[in-house]
N, C-alpha and C. Protein backbone atom coordinates (compact mmCIF):
# COMPACT_ATOMS: atom_id res chain seq x y z
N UNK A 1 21.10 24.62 -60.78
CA UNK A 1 21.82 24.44 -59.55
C UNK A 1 23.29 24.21 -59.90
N UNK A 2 24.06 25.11 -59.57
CA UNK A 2 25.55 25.03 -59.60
C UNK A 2 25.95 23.50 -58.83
N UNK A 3 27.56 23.34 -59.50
CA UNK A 3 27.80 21.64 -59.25
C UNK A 3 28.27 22.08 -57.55
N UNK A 4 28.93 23.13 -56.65
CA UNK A 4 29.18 23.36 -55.85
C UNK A 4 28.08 23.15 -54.33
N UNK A 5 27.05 23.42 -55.61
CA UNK A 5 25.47 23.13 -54.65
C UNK A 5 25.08 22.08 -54.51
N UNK A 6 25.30 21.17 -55.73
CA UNK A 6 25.04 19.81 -55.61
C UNK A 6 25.72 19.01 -54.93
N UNK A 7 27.16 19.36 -54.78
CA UNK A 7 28.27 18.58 -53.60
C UNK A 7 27.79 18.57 -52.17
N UNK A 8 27.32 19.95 -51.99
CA UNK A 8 27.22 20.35 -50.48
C UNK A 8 26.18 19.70 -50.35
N UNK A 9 24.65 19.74 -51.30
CA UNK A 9 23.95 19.00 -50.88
C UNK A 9 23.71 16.81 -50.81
N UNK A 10 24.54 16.89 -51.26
CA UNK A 10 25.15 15.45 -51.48
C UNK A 10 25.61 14.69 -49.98
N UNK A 11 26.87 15.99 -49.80
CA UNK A 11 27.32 15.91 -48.10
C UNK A 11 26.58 15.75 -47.30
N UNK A 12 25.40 16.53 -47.13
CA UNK A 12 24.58 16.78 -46.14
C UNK A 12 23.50 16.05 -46.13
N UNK A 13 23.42 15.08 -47.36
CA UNK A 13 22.30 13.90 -47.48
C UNK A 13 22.98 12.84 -46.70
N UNK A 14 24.08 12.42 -47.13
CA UNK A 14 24.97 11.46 -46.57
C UNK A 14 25.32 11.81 -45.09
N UNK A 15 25.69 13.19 -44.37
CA UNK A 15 25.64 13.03 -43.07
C UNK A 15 24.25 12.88 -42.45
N UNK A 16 23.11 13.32 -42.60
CA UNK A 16 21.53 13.02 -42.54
C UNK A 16 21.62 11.42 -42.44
N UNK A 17 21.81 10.44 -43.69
CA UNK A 17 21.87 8.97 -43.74
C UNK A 17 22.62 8.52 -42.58
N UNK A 18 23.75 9.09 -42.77
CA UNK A 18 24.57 8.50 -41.31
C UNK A 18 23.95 8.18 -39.96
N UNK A 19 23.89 9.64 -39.72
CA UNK A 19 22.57 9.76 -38.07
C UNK A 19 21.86 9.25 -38.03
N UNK A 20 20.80 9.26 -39.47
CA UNK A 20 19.57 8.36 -38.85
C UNK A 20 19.45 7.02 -38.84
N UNK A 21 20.82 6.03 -39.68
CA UNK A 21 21.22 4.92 -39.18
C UNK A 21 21.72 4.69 -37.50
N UNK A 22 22.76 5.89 -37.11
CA UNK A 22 23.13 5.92 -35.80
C UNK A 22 21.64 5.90 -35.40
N UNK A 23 21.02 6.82 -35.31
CA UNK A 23 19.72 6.42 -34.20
C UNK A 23 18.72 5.75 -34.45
N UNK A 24 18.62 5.04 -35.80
CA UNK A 24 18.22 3.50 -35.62
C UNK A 24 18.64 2.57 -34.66
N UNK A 25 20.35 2.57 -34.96
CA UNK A 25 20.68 1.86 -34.34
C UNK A 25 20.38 1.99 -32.69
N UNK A 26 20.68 2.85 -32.17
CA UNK A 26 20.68 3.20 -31.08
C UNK A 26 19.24 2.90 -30.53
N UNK A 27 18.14 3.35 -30.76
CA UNK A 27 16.66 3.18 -31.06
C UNK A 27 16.55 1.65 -30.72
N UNK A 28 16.98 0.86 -31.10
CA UNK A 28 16.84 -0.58 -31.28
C UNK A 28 17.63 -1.34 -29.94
N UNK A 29 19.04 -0.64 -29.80
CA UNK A 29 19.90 -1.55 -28.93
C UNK A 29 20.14 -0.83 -27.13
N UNK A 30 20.15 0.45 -27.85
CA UNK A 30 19.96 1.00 -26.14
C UNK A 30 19.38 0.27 -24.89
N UNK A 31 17.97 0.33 -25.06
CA UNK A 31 16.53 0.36 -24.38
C UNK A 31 17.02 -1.82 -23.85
N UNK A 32 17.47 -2.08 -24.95
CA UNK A 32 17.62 -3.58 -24.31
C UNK A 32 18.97 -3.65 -23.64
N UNK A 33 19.90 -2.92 -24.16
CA UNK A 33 21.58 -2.81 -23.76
C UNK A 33 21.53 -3.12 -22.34
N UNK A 34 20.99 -1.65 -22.13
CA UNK A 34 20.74 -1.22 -20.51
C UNK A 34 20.29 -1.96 -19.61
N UNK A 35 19.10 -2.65 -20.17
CA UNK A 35 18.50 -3.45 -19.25
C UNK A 35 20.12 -4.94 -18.69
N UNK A 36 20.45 -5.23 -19.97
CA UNK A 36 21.16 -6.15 -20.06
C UNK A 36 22.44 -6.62 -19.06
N UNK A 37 22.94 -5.39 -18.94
CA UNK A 37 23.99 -4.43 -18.82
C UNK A 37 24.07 -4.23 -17.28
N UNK A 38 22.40 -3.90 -17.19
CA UNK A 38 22.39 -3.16 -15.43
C UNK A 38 22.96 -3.73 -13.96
N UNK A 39 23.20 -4.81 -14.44
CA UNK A 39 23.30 -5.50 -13.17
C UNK A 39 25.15 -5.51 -13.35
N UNK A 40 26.12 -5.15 -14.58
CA UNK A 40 27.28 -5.21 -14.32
C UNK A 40 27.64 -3.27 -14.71
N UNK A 41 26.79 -2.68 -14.90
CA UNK A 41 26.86 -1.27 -14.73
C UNK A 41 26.62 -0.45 -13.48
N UNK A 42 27.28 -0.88 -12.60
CA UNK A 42 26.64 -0.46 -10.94
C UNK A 42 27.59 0.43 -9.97
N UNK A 43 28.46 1.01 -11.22
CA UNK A 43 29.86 1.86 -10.65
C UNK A 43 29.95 3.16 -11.27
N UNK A 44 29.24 3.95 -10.32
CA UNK A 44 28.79 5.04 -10.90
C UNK A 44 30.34 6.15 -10.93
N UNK A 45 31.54 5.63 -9.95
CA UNK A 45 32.62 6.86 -9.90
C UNK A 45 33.22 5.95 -11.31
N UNK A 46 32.95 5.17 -11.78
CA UNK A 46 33.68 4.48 -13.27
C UNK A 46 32.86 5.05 -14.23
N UNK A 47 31.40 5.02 -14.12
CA UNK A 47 31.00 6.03 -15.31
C UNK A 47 31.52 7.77 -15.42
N UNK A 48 31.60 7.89 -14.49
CA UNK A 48 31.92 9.73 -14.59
C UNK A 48 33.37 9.63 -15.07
N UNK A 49 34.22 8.64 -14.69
CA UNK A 49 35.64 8.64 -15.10
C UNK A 49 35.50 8.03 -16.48
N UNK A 50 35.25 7.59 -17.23
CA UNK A 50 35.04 7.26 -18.47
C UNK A 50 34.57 8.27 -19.26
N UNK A 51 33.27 8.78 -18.80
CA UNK A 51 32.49 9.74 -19.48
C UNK A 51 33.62 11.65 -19.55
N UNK A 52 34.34 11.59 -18.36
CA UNK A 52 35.07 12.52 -18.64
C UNK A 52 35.96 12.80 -19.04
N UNK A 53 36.56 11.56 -19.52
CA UNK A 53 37.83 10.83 -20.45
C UNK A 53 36.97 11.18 -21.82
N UNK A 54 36.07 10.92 -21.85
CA UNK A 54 35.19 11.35 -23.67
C UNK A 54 35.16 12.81 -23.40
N UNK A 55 34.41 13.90 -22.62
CA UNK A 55 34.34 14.65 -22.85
C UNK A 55 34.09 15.69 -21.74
N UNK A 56 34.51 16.55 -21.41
CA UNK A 56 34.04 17.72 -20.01
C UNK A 56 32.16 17.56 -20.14
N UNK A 57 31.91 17.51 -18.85
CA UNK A 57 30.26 18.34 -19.12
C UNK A 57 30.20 18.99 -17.75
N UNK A 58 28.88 18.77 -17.60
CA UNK A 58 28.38 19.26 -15.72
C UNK A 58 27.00 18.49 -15.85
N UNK A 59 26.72 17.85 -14.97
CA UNK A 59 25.64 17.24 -14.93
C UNK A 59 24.23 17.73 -14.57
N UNK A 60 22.96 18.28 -14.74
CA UNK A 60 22.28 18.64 -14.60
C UNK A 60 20.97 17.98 -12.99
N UNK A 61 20.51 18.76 -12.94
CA UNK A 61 20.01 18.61 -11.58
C UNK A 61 18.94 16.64 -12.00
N UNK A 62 19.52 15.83 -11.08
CA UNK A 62 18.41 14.75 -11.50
C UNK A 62 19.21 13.69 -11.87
N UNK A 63 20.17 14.13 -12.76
CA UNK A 63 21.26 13.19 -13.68
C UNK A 63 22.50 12.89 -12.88
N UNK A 64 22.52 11.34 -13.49
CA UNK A 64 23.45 10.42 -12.62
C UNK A 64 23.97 9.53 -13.53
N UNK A 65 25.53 9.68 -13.33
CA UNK A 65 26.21 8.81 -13.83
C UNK A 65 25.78 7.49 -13.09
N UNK A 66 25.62 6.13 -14.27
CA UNK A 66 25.42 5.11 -13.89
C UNK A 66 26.49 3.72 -13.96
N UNK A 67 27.12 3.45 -14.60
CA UNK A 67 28.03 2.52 -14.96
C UNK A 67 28.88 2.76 -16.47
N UNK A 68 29.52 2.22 -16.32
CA UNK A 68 30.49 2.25 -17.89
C UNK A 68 31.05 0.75 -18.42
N UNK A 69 31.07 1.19 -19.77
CA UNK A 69 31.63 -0.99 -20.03
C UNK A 69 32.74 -0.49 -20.97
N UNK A 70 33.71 -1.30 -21.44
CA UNK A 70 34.44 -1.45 -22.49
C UNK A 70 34.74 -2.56 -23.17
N UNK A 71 34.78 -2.83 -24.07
CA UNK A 71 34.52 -3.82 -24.87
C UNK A 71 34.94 -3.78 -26.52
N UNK A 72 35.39 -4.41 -27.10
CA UNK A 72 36.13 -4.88 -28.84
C UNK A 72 36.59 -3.01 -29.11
N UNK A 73 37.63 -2.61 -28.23
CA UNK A 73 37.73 -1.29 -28.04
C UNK A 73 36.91 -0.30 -27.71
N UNK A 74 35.76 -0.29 -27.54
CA UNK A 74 34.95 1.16 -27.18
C UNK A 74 34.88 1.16 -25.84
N UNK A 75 34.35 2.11 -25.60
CA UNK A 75 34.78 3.14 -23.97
C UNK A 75 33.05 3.49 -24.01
N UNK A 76 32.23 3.04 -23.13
CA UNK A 76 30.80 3.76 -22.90
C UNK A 76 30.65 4.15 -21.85
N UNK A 77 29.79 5.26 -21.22
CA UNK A 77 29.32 5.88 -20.15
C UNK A 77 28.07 5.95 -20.39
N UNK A 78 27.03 5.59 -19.45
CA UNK A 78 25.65 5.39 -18.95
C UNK A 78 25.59 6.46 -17.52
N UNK A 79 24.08 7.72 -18.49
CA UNK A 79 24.59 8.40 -17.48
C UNK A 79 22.56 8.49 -17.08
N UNK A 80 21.71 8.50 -16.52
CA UNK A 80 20.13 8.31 -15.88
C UNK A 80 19.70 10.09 -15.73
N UNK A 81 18.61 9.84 -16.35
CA UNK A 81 18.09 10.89 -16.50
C UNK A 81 16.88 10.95 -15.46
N UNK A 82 16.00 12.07 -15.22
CA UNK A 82 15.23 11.74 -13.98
C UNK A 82 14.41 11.01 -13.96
N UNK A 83 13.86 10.45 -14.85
CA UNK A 83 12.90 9.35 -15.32
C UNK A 83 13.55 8.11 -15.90
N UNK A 84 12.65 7.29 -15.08
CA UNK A 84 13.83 5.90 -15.61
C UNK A 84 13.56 5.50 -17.12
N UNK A 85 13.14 6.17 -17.97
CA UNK A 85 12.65 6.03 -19.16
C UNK A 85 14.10 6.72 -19.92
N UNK A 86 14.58 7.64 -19.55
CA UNK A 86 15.27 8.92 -19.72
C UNK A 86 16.95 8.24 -19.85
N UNK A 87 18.12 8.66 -20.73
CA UNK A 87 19.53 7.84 -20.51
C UNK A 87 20.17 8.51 -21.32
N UNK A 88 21.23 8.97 -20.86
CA UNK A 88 22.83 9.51 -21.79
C UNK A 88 23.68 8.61 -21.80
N UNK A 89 23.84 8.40 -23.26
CA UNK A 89 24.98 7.52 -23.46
C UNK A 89 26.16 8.29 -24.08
N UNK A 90 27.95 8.38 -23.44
CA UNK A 90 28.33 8.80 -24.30
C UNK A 90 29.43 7.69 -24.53
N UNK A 91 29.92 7.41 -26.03
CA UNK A 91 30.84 6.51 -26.42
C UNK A 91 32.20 7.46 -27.25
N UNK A 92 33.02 6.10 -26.67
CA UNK A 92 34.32 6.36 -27.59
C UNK A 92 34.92 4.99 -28.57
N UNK A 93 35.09 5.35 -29.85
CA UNK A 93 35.52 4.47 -30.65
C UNK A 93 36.82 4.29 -30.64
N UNK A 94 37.54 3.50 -31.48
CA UNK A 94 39.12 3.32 -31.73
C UNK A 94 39.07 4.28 -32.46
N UNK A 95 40.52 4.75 -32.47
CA UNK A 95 41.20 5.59 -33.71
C UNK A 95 40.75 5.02 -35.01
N UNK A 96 41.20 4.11 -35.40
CA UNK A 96 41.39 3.55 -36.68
C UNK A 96 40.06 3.78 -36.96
N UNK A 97 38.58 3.80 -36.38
CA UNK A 97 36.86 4.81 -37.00
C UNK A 97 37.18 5.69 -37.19
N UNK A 98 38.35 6.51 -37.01
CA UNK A 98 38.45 8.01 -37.28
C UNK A 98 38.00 7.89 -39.29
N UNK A 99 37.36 9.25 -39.34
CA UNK A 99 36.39 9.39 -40.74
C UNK A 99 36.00 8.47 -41.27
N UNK A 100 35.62 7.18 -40.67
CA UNK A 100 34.71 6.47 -41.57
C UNK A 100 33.67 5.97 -40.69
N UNK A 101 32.41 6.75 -40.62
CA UNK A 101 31.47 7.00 -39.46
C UNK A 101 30.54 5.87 -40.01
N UNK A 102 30.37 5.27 -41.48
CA UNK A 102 29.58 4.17 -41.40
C UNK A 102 30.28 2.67 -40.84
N UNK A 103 31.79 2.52 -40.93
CA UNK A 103 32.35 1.82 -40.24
C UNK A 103 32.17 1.63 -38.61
N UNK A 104 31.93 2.89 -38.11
CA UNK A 104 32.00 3.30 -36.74
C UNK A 104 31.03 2.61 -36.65
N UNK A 105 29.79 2.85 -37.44
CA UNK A 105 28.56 2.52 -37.10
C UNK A 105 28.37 0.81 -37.23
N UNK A 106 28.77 0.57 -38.48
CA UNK A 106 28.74 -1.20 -38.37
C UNK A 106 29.01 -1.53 -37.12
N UNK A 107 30.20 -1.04 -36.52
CA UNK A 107 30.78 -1.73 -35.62
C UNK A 107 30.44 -1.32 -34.10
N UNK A 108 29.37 -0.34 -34.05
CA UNK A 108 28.78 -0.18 -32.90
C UNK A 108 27.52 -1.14 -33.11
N UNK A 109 26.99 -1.80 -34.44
CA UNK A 109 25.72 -2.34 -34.69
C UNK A 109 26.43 -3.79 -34.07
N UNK A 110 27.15 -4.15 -34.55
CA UNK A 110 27.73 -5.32 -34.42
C UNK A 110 28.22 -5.90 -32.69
N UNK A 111 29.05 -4.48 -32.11
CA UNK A 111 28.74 -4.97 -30.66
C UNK A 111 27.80 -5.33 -30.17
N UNK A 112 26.80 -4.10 -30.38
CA UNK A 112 25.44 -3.85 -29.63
C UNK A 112 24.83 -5.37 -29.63
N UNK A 113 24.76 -5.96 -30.99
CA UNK A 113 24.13 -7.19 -31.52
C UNK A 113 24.53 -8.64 -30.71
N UNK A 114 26.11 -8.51 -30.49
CA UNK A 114 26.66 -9.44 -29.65
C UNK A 114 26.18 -9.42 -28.23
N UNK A 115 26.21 -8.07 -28.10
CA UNK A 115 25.93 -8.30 -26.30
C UNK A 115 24.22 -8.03 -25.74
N UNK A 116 23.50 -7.65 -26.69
CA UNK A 116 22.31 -7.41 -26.47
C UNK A 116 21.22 -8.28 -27.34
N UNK A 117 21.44 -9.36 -28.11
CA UNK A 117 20.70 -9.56 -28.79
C UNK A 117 19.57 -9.07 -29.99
N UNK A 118 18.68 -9.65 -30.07
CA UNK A 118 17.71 -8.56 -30.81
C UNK A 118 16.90 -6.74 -30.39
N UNK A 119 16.68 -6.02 -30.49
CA UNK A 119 16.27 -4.47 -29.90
C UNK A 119 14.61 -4.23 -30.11
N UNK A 120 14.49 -3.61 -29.20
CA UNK A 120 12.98 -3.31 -29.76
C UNK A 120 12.92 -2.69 -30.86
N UNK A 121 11.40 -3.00 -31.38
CA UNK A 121 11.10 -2.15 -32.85
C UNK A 121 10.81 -0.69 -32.40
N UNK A 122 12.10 0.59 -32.81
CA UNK A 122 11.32 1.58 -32.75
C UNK A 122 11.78 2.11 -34.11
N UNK A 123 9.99 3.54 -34.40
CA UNK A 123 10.56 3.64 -35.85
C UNK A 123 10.61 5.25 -35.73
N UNK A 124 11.55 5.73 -36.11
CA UNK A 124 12.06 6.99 -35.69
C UNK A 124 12.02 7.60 -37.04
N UNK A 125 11.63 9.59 -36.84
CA UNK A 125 11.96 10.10 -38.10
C UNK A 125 12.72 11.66 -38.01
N UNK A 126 13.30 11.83 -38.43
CA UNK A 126 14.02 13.10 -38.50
C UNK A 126 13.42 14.07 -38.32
N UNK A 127 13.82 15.04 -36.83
CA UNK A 127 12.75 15.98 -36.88
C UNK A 127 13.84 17.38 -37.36
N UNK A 128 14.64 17.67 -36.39
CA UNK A 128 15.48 18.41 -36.64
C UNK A 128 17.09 18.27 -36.62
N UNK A 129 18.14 19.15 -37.02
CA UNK A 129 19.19 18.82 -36.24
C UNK A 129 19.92 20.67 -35.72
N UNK A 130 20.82 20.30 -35.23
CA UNK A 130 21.37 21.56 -34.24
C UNK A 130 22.86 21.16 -33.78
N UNK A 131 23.46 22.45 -34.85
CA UNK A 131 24.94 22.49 -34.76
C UNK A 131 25.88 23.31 -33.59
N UNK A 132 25.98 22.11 -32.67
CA UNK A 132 27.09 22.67 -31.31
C UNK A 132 28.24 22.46 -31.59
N UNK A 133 28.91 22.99 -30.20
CA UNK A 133 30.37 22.61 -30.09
C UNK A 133 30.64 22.17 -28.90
N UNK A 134 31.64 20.35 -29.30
CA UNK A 134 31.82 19.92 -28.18
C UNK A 134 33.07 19.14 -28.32
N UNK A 135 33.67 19.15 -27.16
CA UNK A 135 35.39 19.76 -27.29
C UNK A 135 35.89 20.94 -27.96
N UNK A 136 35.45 21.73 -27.83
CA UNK A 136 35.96 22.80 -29.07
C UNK A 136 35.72 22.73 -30.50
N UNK A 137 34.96 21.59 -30.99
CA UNK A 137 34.94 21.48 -32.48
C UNK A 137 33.22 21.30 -33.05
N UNK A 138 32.93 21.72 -34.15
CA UNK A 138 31.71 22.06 -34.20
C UNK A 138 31.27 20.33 -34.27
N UNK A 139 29.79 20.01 -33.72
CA UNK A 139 28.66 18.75 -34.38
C UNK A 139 28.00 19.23 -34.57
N UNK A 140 27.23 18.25 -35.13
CA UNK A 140 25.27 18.10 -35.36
C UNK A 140 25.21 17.32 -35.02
N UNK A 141 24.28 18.10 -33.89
CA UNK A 141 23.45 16.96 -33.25
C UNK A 141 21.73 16.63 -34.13
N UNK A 142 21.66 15.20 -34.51
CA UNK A 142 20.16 15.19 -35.21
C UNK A 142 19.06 15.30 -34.20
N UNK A 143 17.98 15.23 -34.17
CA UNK A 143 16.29 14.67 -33.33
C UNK A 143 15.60 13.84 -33.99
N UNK A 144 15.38 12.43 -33.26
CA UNK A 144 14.40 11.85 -34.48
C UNK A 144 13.59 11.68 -33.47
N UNK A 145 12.10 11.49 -33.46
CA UNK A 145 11.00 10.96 -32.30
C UNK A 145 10.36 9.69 -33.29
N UNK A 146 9.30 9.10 -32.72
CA UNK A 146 8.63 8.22 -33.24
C UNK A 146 8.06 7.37 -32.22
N UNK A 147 7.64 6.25 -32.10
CA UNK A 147 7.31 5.36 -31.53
C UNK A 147 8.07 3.96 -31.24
N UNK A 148 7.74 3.03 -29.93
CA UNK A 148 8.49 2.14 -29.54
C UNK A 148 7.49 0.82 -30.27
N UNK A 149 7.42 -0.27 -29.82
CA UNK A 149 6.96 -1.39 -29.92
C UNK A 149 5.79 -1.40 -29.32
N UNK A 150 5.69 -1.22 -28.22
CA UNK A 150 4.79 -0.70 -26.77
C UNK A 150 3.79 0.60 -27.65
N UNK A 151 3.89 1.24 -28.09
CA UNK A 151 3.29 3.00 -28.55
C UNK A 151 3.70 4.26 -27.67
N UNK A 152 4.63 3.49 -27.13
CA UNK A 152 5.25 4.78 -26.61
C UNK A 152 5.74 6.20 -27.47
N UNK A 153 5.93 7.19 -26.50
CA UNK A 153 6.45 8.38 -27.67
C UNK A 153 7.67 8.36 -27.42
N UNK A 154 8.77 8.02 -28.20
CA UNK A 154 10.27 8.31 -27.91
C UNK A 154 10.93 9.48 -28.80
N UNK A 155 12.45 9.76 -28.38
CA UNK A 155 12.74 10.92 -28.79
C UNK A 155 14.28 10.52 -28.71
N UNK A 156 14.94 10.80 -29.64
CA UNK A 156 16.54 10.63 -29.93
C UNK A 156 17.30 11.86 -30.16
N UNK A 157 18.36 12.29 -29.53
CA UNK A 157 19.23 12.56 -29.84
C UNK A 157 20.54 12.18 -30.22
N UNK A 158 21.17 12.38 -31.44
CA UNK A 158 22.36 12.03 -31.28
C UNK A 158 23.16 12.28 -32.23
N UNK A 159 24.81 12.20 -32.12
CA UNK A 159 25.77 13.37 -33.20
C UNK A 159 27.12 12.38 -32.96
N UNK A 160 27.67 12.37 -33.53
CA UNK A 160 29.02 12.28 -33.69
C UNK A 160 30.07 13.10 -33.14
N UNK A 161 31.13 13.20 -32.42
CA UNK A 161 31.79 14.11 -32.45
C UNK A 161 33.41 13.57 -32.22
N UNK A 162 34.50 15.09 -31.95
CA UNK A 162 35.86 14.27 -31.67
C UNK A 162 35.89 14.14 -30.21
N UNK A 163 36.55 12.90 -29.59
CA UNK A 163 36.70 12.67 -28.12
C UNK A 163 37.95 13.31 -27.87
N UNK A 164 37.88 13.67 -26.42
CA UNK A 164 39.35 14.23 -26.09
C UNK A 164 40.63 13.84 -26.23
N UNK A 165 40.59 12.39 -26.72
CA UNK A 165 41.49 11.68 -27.04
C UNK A 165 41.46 12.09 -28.48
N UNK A 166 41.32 12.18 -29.05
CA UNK A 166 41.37 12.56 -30.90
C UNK A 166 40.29 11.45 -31.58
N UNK A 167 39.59 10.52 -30.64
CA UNK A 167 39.10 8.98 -31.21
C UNK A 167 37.95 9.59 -31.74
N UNK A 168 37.12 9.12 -32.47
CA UNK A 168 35.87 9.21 -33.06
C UNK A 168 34.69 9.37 -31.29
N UNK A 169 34.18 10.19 -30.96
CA UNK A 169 33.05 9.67 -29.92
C UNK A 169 31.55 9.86 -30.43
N UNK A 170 30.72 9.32 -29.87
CA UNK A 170 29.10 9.44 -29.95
C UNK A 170 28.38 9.82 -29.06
N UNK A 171 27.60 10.69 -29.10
CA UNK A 171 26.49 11.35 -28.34
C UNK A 171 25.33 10.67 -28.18
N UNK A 172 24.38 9.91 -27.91
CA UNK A 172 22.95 9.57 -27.68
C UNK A 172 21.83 9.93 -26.67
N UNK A 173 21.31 10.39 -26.79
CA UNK A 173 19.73 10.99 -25.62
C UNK A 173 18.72 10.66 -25.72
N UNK A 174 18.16 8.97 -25.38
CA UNK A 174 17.47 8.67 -25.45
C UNK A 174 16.21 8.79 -24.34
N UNK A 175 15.02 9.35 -24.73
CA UNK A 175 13.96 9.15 -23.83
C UNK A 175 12.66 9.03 -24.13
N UNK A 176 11.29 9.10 -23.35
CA UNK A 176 10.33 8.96 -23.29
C UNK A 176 9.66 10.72 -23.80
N UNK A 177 9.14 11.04 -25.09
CA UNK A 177 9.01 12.32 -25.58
C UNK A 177 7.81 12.89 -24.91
N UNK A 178 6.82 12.23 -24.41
CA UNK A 178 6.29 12.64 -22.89
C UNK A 178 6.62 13.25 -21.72
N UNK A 179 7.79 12.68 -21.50
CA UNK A 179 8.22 13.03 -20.12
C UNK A 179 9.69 13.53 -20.70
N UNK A 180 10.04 14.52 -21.81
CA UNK A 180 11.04 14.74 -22.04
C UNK A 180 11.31 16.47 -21.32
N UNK A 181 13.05 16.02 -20.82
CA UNK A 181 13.53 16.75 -19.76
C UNK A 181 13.85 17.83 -20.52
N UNK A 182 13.35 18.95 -21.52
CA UNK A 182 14.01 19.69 -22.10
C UNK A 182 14.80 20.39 -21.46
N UNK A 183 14.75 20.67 -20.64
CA UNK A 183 15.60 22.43 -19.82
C UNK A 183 16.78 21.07 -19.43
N UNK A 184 16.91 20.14 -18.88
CA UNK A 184 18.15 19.33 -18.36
C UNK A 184 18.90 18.82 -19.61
N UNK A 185 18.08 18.28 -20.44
CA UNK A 185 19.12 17.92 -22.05
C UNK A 185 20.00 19.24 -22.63
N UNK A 186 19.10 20.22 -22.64
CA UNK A 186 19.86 21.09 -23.20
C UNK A 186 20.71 21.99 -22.17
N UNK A 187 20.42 21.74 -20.96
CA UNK A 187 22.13 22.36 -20.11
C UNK A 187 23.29 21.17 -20.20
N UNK A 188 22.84 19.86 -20.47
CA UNK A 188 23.54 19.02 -20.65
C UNK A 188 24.28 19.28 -22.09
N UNK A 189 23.36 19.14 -22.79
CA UNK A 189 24.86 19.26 -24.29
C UNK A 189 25.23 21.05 -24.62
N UNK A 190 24.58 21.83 -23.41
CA UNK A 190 25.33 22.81 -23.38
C UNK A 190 26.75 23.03 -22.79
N UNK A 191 26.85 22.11 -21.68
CA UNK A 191 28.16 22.11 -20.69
C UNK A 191 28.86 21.29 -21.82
N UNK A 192 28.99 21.04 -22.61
CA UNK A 192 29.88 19.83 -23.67
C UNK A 192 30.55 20.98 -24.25
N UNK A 193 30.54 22.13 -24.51
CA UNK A 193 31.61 22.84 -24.76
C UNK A 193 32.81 22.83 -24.24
């Protein structure tokens, strides 16, 4: 194996590690966030204005912007999928996360931790990932499914990408892999072009 092969595959271990820490994390703090959250997330023309400050989309038939928070700099949008099991989250980081996505990540672990406490146990595994474009610039988006605490079937999406602002943003699609909305997720991170 040429050393050129071994770099690339090096890269691509380390962006793999990245994600599936992001959707650990996410996996864990979402599902309690929300709950947490819901009763000061109740301004749904503040989520669409936040969420379109991160990034253009179109919302799919069912889906509803729900509230937005900001907090130790980040910018979130909570957006309800047709099942209350079902949730788009999209975030924006500070500049200063720009390329250092395990930083990003501490420090989305570290909010999450402050304002949500402990997360449910879910244990998620890499199923696939799938390279879009959103803002104009290519991601990967990963899939991990697995199970909740409960035995539920869950299912993650989620990628990194640049926000319209130039800031680091995050993608998440968390739901119930039962009742998962395929044809609405994927017109959803299709309109993200």
């Amino acid at each position: 194996m040429s050393r050129n092969t071994k770099i690339v595959i090096g890269i691509i271990g380390g962006i793999l590690g990245v994600c599936c820490l992001i959707a650990i994390v996410a996996a864990l703090v979402l599902p309690r966030m929300f709950e947490n959250f819901a009763e000061n997330m109740d301004d749904p023309a503040e989520a669409a204005e936040v969420a379109q400050s991160i990034v253009e989309y179109d919302l799919p038939s069912g889906y509803s912007e729900q509230g937005a928070m900001n907090f130790l700099g980040f910018r979130m949008a909570f957006i309800t999928g047709p099942s209350e099991e079902s949730m788009i989250m999209l975030a924006e980081f500070p500049a200063s996360l720009a390329g250092d996505e395990e930083q990003m990540q501490q420090q989305m672990r570290d909010a999450f931790a402050n304002r949500t406490g402990s997360g449910q146990n879910v244990n998620l595994e890499f199923v696939s990932s799938e390279d879009v474009t959103i803002n104009g610039a290519e991601a990967t988006l990963g899939t991990y499914e697995g199970t909740d605490s409960l035995g539920n079937n869950v299912r993650q999406i989620v990628g990194v990408f640049e926000a319209k602002s130039g800031s680091p943003g995050m993608l998440m699609i968390f739901g119930d892999q039962d009742n998962w909305d395929e044809n609405g997720v994927s017109r959803f991170i299709d309109s993200l072009e």
